[in-house]
N, C-alpha and C. Protein backbone atom coordinates (compact mmCIF):
# COMPACT_ATOMS: atom_id res chain seq x y z
N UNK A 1 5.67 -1.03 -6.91
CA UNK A 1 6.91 -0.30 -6.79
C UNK A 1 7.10 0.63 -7.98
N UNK A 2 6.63 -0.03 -9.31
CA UNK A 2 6.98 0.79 -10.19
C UNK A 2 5.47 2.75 -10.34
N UNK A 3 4.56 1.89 -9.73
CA UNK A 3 4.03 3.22 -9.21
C UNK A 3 4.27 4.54 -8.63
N UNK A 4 5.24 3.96 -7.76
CA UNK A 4 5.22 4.63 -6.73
C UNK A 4 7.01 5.39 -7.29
N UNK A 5 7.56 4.60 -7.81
CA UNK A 5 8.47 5.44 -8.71
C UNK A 5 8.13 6.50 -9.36
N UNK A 6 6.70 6.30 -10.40
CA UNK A 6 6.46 7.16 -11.63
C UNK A 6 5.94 8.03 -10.68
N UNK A 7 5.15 7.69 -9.59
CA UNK A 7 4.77 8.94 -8.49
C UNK A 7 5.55 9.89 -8.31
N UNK A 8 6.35 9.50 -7.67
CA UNK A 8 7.64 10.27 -7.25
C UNK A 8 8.34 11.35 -8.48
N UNK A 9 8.37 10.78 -9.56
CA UNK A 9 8.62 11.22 -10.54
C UNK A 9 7.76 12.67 -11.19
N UNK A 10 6.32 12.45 -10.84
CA UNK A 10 5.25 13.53 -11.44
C UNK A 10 5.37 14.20 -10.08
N UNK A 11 5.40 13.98 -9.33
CA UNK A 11 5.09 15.21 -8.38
C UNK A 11 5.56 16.53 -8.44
N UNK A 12 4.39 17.08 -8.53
CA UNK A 12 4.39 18.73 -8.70
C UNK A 12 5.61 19.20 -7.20
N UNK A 13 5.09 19.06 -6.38
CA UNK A 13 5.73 19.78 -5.31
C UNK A 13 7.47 19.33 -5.15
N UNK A 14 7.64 18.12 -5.38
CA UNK A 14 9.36 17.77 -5.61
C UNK A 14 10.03 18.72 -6.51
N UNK A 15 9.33 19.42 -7.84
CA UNK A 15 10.13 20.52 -8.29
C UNK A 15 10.72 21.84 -7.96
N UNK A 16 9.23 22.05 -6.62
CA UNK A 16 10.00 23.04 -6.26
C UNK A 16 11.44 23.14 -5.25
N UNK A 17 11.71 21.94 -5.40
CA UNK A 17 13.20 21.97 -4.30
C UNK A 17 14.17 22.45 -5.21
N UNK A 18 14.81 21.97 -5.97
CA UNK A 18 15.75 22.56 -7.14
C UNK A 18 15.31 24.08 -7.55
N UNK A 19 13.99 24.39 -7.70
CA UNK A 19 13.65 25.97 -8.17
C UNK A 19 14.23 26.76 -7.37
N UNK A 20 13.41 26.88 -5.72
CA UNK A 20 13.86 27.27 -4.98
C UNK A 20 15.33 27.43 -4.42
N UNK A 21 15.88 26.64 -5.05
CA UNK A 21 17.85 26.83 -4.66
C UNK A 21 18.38 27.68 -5.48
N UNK A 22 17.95 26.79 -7.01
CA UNK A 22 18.06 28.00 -8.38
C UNK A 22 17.90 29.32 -7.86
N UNK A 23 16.58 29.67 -7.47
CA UNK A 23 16.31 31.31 -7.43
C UNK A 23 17.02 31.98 -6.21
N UNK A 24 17.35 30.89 -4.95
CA UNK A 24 18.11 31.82 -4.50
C UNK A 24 19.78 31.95 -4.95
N UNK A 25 19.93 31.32 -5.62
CA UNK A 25 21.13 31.39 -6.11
C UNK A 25 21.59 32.36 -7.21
N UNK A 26 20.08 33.14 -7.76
CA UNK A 26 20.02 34.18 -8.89
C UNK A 26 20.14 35.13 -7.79
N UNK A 27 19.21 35.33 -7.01
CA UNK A 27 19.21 36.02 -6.14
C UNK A 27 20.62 36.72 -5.44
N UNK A 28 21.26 35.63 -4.87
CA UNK A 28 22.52 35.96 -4.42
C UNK A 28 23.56 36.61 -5.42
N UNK A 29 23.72 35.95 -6.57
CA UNK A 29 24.57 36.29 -7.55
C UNK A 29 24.20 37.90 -8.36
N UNK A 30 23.16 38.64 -7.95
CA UNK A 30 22.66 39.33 -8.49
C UNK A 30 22.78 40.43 -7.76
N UNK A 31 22.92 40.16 -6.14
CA UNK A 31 23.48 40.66 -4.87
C UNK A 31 22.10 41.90 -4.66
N UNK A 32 20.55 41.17 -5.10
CA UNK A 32 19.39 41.38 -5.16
C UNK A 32 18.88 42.20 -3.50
N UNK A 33 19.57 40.84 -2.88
CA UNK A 33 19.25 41.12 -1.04
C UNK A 33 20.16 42.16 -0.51
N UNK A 34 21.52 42.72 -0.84
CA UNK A 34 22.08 43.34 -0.15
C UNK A 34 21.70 44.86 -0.62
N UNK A 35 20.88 45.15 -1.99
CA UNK A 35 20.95 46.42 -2.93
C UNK A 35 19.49 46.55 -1.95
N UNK A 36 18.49 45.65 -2.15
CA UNK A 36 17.22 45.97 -1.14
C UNK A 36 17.61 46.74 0.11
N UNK A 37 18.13 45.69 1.01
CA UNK A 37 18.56 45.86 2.63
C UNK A 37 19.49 47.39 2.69
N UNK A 38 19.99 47.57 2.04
CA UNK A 38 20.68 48.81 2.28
C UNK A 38 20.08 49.72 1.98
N UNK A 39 19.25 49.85 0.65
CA UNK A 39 18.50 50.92 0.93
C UNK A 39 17.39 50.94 1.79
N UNK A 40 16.58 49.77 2.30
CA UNK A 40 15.81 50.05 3.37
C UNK A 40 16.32 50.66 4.46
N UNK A 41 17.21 49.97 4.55
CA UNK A 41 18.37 50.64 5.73
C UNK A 41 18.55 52.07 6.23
N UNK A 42 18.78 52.66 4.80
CA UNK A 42 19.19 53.96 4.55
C UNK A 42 18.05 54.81 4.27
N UNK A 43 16.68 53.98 4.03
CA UNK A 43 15.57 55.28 3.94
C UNK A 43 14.86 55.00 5.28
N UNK A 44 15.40 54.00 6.24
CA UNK A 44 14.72 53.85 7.50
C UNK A 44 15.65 54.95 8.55
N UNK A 45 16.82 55.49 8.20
CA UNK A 45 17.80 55.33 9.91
C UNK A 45 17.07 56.77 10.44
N UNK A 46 16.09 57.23 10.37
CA UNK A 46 15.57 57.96 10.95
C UNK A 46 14.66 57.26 12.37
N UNK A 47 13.98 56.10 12.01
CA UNK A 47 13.11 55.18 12.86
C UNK A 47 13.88 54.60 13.76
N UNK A 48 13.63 54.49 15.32
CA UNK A 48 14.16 53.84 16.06
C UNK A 48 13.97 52.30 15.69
N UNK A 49 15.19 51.39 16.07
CA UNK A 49 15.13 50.11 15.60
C UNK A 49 15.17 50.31 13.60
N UNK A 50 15.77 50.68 13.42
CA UNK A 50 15.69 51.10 11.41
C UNK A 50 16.71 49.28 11.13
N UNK A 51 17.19 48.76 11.65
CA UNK A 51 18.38 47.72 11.46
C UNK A 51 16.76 46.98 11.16
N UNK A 52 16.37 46.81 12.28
CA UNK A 52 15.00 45.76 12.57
C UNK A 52 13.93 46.18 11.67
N UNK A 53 13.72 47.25 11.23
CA UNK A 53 12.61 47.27 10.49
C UNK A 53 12.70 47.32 9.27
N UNK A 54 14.30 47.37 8.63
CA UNK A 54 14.54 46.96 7.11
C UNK A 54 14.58 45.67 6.86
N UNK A 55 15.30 44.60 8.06
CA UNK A 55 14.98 43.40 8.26
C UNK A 55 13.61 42.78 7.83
N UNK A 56 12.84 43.38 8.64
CA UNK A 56 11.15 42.39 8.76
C UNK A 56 10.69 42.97 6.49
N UNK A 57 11.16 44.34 6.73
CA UNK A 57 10.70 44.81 5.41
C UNK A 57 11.03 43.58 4.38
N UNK A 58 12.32 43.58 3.97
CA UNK A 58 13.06 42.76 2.98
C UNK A 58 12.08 41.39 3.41
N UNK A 59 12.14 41.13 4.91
CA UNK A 59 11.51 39.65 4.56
C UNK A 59 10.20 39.57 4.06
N UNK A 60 9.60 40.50 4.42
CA UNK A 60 7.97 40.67 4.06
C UNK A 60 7.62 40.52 2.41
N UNK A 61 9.08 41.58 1.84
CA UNK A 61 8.92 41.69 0.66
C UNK A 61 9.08 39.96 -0.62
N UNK A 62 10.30 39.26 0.47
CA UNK A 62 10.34 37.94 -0.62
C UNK A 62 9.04 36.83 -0.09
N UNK A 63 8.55 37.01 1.21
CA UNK A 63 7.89 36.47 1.08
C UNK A 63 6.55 36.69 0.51
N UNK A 64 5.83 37.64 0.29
CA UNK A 64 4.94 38.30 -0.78
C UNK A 64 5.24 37.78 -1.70
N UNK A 65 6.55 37.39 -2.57
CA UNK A 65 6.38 37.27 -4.01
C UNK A 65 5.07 35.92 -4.26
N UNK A 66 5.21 36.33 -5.78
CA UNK A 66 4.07 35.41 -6.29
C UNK A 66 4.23 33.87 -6.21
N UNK A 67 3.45 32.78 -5.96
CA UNK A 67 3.66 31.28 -5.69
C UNK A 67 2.90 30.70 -7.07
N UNK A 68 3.71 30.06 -7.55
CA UNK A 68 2.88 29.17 -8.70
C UNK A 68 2.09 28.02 -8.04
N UNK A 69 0.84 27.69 -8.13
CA UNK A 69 -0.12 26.95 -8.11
C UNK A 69 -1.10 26.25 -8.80
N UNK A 70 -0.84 24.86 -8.78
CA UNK A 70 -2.02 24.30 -10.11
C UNK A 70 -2.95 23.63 -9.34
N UNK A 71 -4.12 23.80 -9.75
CA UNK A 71 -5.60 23.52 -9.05
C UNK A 71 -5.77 24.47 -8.01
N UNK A 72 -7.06 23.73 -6.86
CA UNK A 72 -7.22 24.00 -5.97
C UNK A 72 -7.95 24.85 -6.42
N UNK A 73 -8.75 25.60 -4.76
CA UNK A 73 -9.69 26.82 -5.18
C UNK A 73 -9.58 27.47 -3.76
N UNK A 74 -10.04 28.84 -4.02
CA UNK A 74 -10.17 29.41 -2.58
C UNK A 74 -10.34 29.26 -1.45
N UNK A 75 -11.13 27.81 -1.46
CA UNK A 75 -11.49 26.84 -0.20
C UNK A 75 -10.50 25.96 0.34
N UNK A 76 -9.73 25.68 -0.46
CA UNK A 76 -8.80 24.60 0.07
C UNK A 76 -7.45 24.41 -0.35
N UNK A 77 -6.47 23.73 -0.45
CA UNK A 77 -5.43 23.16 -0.84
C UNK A 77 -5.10 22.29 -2.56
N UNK A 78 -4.60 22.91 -3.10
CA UNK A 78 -4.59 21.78 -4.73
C UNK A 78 -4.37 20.34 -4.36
N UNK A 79 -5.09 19.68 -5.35
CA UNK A 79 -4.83 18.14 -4.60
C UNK A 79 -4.09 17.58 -5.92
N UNK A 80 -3.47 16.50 -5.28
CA UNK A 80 -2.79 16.08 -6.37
C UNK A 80 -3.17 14.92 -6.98
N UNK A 81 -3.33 14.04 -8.11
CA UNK A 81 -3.86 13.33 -9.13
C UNK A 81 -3.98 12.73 -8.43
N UNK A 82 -3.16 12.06 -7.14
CA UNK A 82 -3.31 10.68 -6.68
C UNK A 82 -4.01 10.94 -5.59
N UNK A 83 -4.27 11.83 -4.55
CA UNK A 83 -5.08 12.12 -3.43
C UNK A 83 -6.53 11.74 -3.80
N UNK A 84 -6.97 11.01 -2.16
CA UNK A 84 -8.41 11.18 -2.63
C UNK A 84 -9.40 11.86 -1.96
C-alpha cells in the first residue's frame, strides 16, 4: 500500500492535471483566445464559412503548442519507472 501511495505520488503524468487548468486559466485571464479568434475572424471574412475556419485555425493553433516529454524515443511511448 505504501508503494503504491509513493507511486501515485511520482507520477509524471498526474502533474499534468493541475498544469493544464493553470494554463488555461492564464490563458483565459489574458483573454489570449478571444484576441486570436477575432482576428482570425477578421483576416478570414472574405472566405466562405470564415466563422468555421477561424474556429478549426485557433484550434489547430493550441493544439500544435509544444508538449513536455521525458524519455521515450521516436518509436514509442515514454515509459514510466515502474512499467515493464
Amino acid at each position: 500500500m505504501v508503494q503504491r501511495a509513493y507511486w501515485v505520488m511520482t507520477n509524471d503524468v498526474l502533474i499534468s492535471v493541475p498544469l493544464f487548468v493553470f494554463m488555461g486559466y492564464l490563458v483565459e485571464r489574458a483573454n489570449l483566445i478571444q484576441a486570436l479568434f477575432k482576428g482570425l475572424h477578421l483576416a478570414t471574412t472574405r472566405i466562405p464559412g470564415s466563422l468555421a475556419v477561424a474556429t478549426i485555425i485557433t484550434c489547430a493553433i493550441f493544439a500544435t503548442a509544444p508538449h513536455h516529454r521525458r524519455g521515450g524515443d521516436a518509436d514509442g511511448p515514454a515509459r514510466l519507472s515502474g512499467d515493464a
